[in-house]
PDB file of N, CA and C in Angstrom:
ATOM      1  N   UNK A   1       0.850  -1.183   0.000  1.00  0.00           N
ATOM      2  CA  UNK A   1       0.000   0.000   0.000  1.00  0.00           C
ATOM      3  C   UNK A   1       0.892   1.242   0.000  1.00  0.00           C
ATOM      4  N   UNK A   2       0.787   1.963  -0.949  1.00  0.00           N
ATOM      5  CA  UNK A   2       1.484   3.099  -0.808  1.00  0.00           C
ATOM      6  C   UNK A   2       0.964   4.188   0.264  1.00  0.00           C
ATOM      7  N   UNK A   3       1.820   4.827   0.699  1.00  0.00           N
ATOM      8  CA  UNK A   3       1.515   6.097   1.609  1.00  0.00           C
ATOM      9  C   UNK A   3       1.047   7.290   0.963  1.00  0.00           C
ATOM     10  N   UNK A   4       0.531   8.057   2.074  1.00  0.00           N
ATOM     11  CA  UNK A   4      -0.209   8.782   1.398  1.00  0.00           C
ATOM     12  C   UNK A   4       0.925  10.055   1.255  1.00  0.00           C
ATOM     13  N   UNK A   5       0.805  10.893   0.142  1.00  0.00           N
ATOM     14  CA  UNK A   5       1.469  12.003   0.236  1.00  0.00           C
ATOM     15  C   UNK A   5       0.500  13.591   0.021  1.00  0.00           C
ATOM     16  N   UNK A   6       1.161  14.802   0.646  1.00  0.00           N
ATOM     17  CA  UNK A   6       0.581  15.947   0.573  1.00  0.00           C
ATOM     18  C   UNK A   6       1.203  17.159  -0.066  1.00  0.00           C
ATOM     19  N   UNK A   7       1.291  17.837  -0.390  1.00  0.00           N
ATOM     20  CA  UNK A   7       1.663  19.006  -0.676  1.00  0.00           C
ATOM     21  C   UNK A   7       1.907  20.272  -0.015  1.00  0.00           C
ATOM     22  N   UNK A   8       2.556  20.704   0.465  1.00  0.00           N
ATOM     23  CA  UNK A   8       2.537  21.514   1.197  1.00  0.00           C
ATOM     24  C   UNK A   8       3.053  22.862   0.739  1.00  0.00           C
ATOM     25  N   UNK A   9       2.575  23.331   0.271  1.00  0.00           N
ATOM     26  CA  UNK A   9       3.134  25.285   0.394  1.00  0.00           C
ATOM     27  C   UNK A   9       3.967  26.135   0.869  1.00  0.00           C
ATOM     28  N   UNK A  10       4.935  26.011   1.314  1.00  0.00           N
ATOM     29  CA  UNK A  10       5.690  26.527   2.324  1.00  0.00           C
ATOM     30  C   UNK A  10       6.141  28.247   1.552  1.00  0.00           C
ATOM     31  N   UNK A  11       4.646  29.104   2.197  1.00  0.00           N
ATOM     32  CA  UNK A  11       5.097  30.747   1.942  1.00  0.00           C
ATOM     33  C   UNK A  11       6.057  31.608   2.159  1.00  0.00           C
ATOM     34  N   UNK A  12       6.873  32.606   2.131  1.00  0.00           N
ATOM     35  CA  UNK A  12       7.515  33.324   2.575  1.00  0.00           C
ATOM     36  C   UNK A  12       8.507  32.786   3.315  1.00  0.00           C
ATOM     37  N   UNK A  13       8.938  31.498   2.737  1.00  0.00           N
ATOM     38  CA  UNK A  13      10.558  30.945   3.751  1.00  0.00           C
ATOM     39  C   UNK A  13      11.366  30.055   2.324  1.00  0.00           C
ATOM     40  N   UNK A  14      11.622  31.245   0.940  1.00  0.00           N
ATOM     41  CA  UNK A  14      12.689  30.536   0.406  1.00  0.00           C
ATOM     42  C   UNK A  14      12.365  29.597  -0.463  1.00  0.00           C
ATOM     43  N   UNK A  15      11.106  29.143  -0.596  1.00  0.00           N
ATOM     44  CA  UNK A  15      10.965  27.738  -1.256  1.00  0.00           C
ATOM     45  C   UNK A  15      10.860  28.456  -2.656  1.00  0.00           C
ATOM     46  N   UNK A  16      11.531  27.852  -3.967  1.00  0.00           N
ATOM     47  CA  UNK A  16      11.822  28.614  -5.496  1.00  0.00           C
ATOM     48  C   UNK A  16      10.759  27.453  -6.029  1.00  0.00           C
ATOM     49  N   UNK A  17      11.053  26.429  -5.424  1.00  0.00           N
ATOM     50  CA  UNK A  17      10.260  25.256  -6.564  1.00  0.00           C
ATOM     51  C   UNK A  17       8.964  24.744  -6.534  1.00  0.00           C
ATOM     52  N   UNK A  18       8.391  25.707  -5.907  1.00  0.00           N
ATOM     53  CA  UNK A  18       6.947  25.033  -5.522  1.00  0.00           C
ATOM     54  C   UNK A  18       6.363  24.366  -4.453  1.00  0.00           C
ATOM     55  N   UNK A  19       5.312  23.615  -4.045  1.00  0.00           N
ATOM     56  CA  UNK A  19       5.180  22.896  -3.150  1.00  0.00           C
ATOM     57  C   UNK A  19       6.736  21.760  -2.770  1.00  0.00           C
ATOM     58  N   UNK A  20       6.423  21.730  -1.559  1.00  0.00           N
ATOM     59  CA  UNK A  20       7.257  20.350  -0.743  1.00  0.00           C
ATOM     60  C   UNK A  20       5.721  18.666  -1.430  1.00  0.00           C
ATOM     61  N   UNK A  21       6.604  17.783  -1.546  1.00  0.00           N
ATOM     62  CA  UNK A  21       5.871  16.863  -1.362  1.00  0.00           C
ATOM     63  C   UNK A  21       6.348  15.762   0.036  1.00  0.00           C
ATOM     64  N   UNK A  22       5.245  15.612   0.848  1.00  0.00           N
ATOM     65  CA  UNK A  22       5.596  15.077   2.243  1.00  0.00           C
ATOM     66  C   UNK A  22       4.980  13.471   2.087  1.00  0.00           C
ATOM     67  N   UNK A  23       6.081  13.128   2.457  1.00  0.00           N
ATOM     68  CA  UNK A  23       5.266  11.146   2.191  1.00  0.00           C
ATOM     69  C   UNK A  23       5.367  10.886   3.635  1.00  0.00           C
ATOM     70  N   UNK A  24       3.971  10.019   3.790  1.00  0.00           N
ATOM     71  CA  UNK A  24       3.583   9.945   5.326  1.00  0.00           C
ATOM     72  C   UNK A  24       3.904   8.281   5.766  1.00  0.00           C
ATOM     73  N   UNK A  25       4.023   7.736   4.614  1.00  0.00           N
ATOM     74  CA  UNK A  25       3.617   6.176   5.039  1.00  0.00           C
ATOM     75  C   UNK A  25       3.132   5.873   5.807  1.00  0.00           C
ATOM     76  N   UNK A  26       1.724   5.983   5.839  1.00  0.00           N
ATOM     77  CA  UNK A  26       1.063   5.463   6.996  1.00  0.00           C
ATOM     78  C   UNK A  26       0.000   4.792   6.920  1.00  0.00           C
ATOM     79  N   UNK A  27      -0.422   3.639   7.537  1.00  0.00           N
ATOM     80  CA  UNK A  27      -0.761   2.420   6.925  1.00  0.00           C
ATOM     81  C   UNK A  27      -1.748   2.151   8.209  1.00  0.00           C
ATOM     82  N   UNK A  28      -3.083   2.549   7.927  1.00  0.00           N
ATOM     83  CA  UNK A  28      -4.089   1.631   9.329  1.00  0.00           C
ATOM     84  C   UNK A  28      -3.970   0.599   9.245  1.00  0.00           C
ATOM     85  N   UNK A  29      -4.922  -0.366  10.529  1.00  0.00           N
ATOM     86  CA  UNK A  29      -4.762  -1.536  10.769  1.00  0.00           C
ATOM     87  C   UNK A  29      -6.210  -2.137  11.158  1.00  0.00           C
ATOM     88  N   UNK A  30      -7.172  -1.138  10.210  1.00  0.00           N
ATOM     89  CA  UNK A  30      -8.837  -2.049  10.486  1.00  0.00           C
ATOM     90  C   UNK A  30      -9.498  -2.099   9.009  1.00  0.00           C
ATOM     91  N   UNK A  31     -10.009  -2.071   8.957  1.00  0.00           N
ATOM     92  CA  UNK A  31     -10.657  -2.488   7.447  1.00  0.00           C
ATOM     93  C   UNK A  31     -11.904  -1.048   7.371  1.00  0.00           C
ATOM     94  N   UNK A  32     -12.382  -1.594   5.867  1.00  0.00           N
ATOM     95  CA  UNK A  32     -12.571   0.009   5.249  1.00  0.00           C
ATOM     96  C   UNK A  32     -14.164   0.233   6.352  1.00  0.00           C
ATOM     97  N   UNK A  33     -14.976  -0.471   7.088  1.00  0.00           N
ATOM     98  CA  UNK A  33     -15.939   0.101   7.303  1.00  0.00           C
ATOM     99  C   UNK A  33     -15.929   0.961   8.399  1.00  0.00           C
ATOM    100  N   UNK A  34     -14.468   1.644   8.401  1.00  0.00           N
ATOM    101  CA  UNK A  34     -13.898   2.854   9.671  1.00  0.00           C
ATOM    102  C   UNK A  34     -13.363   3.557   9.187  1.00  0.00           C
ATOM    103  N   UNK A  35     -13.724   4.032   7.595  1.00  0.00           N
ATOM    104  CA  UNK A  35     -13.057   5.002   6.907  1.00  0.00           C
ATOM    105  C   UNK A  35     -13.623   6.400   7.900  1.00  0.00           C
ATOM    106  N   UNK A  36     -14.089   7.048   8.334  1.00  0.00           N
ATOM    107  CA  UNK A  36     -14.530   7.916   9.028  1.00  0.00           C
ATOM    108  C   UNK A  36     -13.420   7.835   9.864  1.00  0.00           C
ATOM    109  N   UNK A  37     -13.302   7.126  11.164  1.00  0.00           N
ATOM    110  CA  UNK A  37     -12.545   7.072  11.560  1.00  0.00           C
ATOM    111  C   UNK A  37     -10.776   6.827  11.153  1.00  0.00           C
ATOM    112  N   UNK A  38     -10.679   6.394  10.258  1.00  0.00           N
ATOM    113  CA  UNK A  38      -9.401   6.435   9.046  1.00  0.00           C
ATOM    114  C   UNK A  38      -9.264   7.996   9.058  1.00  0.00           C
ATOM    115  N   UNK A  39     -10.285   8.434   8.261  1.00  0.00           N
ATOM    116  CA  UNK A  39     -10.010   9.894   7.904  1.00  0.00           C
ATOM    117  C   UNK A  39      -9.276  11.035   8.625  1.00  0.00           C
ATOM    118  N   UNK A  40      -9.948  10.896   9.847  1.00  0.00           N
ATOM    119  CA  UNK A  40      -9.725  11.535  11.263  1.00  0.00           C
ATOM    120  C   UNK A  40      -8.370  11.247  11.336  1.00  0.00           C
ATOM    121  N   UNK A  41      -7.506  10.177  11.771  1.00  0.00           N
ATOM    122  CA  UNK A  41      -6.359   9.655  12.311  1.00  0.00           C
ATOM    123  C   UNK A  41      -5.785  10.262  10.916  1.00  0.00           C
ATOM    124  N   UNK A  42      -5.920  10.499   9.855  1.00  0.00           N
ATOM    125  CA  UNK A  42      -5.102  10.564   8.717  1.00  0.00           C
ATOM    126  C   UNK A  42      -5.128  12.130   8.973  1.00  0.00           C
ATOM    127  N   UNK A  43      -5.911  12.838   8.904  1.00  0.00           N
ATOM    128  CA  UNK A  43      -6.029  14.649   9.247  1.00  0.00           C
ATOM    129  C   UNK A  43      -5.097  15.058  10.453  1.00  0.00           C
ATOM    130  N   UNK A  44      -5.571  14.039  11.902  1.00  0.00           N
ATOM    131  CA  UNK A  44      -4.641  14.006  12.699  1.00  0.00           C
ATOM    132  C   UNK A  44      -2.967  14.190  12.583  1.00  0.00           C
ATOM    133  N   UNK A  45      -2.812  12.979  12.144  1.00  0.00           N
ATOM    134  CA  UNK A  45      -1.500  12.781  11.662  1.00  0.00           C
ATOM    135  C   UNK A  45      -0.497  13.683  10.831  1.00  0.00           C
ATOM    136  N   UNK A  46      -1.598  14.343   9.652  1.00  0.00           N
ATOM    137  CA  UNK A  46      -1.423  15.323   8.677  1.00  0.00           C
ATOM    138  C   UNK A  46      -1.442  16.783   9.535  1.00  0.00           C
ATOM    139  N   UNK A  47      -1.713  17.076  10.512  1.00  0.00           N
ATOM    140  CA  UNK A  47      -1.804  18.265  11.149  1.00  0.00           C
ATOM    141  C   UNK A  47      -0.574  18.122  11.687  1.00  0.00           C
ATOM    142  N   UNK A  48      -0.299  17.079  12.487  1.00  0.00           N
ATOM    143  CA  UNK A  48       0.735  16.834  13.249  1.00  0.00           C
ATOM    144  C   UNK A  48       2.295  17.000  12.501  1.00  0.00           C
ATOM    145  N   UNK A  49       2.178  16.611  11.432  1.00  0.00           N
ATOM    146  CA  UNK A  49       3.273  16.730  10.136  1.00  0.00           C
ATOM    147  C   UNK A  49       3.574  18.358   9.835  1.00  0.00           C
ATOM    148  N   UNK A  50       2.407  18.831   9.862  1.00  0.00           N
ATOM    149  CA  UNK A  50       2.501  20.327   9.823  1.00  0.00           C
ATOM    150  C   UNK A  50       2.826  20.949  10.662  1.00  0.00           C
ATOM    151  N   UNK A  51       2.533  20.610  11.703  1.00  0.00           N
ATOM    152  CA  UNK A  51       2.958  21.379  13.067  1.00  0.00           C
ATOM    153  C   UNK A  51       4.485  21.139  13.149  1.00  0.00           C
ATOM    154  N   UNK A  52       5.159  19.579  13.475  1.00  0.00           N
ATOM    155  CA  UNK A  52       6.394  19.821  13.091  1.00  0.00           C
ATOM    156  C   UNK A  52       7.162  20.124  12.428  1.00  0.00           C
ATOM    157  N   UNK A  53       6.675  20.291  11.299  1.00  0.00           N
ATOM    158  CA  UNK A  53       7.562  21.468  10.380  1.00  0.00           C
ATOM    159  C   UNK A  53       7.739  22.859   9.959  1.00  0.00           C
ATOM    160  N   UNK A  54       6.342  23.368  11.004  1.00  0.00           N
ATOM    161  CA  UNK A  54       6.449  24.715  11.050  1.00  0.00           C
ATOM    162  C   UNK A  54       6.988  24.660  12.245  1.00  0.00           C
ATOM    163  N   UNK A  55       7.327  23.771  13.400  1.00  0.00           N
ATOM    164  CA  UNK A  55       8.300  24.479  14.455  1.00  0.00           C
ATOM    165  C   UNK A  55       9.650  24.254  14.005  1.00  0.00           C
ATOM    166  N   UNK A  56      10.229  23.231  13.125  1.00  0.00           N
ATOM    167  CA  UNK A  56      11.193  23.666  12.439  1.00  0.00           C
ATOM    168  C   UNK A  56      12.089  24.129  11.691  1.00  0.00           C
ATOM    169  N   UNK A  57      10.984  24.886  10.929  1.00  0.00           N
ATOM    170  CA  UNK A  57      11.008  26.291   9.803  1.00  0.00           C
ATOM    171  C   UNK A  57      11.406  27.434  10.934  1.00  0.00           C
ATOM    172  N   UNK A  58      10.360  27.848  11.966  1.00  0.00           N
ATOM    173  CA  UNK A  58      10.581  28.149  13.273  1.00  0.00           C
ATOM    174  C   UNK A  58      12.270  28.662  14.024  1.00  0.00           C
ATOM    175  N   UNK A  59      12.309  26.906  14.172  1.00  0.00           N
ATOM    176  CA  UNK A  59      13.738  27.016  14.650  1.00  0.00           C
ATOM    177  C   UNK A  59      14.705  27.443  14.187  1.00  0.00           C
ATOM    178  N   UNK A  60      14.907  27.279  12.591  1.00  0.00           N
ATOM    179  CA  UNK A  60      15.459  27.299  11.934  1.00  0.00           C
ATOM    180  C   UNK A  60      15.821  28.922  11.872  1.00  0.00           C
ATOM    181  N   UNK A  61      14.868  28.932  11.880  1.00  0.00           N
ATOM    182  CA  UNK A  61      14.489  31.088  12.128  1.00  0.00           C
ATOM    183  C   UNK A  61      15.321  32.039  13.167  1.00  0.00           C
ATOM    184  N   UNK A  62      14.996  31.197  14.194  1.00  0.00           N
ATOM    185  CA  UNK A  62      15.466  31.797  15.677  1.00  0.00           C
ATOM    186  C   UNK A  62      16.931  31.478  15.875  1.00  0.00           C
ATOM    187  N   UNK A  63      16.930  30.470  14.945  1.00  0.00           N
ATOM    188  CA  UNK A  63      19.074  30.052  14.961  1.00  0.00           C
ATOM    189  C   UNK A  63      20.083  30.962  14.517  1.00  0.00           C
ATOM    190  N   UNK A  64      18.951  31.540  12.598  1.00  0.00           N
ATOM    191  CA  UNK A  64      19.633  32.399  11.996  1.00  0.00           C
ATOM    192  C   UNK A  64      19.798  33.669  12.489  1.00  0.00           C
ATOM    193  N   UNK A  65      18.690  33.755  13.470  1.00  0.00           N
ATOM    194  CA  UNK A  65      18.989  35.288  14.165  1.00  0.00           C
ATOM    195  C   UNK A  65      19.481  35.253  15.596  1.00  0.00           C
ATOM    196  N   UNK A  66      19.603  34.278  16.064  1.00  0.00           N
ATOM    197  CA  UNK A  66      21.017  34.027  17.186  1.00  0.00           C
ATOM    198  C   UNK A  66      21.925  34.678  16.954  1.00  0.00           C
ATOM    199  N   UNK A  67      22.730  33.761  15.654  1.00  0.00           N
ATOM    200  CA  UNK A  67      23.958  33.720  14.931  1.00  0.00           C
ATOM    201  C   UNK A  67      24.050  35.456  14.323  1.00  0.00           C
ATOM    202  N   UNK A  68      22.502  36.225  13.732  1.00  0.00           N
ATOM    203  CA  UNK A  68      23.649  37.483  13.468  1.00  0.00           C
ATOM    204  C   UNK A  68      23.798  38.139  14.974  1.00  0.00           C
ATOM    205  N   UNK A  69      22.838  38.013  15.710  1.00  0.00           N
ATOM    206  CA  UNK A  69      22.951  39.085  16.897  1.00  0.00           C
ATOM    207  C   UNK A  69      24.658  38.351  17.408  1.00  0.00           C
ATOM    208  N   UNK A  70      24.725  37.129  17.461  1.00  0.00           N
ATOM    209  CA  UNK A  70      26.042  36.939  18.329  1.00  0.00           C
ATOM    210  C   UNK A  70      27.608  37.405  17.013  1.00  0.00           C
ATOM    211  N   UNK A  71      27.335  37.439  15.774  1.00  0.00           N
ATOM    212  CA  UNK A  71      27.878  37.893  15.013  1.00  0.00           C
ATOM    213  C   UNK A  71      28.205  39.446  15.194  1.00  0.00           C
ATOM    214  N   UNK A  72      27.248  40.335  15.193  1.00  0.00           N
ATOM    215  CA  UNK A  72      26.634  41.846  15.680  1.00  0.00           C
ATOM    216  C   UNK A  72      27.929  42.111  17.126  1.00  0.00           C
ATOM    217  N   UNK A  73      27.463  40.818  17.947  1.00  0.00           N
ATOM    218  CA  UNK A  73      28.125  40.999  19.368  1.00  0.00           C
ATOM    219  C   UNK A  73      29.837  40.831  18.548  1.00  0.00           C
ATOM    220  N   UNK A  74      30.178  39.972  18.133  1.00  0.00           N
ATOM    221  CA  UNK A  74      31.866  39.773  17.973  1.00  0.00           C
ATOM    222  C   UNK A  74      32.116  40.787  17.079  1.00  0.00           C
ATOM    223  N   UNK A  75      31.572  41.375  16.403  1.00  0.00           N
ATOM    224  CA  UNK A  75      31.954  42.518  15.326  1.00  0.00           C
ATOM    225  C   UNK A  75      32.586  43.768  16.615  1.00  0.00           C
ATOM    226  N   UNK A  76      31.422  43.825  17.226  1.00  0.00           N
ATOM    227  CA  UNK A  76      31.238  45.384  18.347  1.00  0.00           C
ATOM    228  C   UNK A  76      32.555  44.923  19.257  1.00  0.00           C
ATOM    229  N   UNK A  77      32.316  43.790  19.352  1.00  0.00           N
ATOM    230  CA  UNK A  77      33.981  43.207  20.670  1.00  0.00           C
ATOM    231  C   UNK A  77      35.401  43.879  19.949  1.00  0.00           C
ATOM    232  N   UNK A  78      35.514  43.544  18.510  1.00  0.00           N
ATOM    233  CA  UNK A  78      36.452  43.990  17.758  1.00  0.00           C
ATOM    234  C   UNK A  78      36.724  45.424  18.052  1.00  0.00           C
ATOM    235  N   UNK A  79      36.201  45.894  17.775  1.00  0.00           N
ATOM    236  CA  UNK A  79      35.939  47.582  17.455  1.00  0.00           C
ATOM    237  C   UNK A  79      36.738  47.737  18.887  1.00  0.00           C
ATOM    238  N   UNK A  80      35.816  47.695  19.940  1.00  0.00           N
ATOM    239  CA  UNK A  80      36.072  47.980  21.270  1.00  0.00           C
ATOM    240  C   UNK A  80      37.517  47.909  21.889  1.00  0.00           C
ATOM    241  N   UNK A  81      38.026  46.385  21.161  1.00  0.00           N
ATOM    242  CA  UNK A  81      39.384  46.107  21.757  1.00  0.00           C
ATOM    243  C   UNK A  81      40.202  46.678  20.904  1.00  0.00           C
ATOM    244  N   UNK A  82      40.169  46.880  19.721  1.00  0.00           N
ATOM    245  CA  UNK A  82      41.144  47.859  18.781  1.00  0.00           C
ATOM    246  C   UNK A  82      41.487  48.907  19.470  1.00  0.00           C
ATOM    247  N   UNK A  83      39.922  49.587  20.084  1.00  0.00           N
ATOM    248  CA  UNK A  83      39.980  51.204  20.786  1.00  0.00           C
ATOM    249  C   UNK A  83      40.730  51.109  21.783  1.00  0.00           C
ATOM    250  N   UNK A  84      41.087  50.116  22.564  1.00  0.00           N
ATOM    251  CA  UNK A  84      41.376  49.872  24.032  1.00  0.00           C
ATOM    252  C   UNK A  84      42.687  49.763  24.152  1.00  0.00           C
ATOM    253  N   UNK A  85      43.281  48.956  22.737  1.00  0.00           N
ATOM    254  CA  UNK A  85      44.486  48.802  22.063  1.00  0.00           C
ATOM    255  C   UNK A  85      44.883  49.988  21.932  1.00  0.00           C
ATOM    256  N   UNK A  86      44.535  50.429  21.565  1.00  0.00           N
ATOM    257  CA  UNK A  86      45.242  52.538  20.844  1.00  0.00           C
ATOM    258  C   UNK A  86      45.407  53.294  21.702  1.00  0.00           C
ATOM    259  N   UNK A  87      44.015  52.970  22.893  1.00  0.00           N
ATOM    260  CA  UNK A  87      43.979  54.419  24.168  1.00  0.00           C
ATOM    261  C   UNK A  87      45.364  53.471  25.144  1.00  0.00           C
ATOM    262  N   UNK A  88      45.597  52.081  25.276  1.00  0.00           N
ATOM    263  CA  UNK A  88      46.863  51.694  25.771  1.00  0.00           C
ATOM    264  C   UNK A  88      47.974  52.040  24.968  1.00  0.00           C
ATOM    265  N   UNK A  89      48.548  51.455  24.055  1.00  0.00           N
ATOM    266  CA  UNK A  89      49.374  52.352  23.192  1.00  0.00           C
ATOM    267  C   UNK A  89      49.878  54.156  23.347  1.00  0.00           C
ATOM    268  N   UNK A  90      48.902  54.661  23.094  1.00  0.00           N
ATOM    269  CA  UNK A  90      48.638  56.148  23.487  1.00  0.00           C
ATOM    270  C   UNK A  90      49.267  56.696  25.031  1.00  0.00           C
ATOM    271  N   UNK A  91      49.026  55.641  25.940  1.00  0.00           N
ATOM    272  CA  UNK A  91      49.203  56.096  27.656  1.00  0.00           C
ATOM    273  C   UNK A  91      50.529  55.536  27.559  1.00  0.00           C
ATOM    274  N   UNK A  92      50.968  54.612  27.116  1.00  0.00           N
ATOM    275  CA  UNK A  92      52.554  54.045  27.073  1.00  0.00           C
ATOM    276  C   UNK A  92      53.951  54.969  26.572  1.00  0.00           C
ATOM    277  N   UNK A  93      52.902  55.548  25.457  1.00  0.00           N
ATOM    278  CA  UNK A  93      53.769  56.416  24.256  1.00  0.00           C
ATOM    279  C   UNK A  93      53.801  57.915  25.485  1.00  0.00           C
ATOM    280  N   UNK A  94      52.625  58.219  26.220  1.00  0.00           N
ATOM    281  CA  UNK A  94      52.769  59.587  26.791  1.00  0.00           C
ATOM    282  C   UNK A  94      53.823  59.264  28.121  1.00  0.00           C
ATOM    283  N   UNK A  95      53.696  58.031  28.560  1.00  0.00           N
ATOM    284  CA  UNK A  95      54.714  57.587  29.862  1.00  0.00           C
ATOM    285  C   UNK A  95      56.152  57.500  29.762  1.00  0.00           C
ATOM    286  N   UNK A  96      56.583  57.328  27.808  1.00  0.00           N
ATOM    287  CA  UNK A  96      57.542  56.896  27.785  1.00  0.00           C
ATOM    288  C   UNK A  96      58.304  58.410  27.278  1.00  0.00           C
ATOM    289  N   UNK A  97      57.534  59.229  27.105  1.00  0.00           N
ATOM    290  CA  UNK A  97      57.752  60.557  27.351  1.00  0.00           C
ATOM    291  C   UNK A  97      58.074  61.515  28.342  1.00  0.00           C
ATOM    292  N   UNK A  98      56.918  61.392  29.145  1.00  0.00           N
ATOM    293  CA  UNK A  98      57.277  62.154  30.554  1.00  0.00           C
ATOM    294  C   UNK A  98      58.385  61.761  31.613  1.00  0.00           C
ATOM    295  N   UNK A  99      58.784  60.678  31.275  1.00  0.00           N
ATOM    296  CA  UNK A  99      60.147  59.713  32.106  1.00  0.00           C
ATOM    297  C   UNK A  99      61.349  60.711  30.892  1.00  0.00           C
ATOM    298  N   UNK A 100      61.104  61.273  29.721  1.00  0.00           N
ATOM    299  CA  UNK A 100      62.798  61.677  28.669  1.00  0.00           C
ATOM    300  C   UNK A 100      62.520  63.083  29.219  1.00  0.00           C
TER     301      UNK A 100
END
């Protein structure tokens, strides 16, 4: 029995090629006069598929903007210690003066 597959849309996160196709393989275990109930567990399941992949579209999100803010942070560290570098430099150069 093949699994069932869906399509999914994925808006405004990058996707160039169109839908995702998601294969579920998923295979009940009663016979057809519980298609109702089939249906349900299959929507279920299918929600559930969605949900985890929008929390890891999600994550995916909150990683990339970790990484610039902690990027943002090591840029500003630079700057800072260059300055800190120069105003030491600077007090060395005036010390090694006031001693001639």
């Amino acid at each position: 029995m093949m699994g069932r597959v869906l399509a999914l849309p994925l808006w405004g996160f990058g996707v160039k090629n169109g839908p995702v196709k998601l294969e579920t393989r998923y295979k009940p275990k009663w016979s057809g006069g519980q298609s109702a109930r089939r249906e349900d567990l299959s929507l279920n399941l299918v929600s559930h598929l969605i949900e985890r992949l929008r929390d890891g579209v999600l994550r995916d999100i909150e990683r990339q903007n970790r990484k610039k803010e902690n990027v943002r942070i090591l840029e500003e560290q630079i700057i800072l210690t260059e300055h800190l570098e120069a105003e030491r430099k600077k007090m060395l150069l005036a010390k090694g003066s006031q001693k001639t």
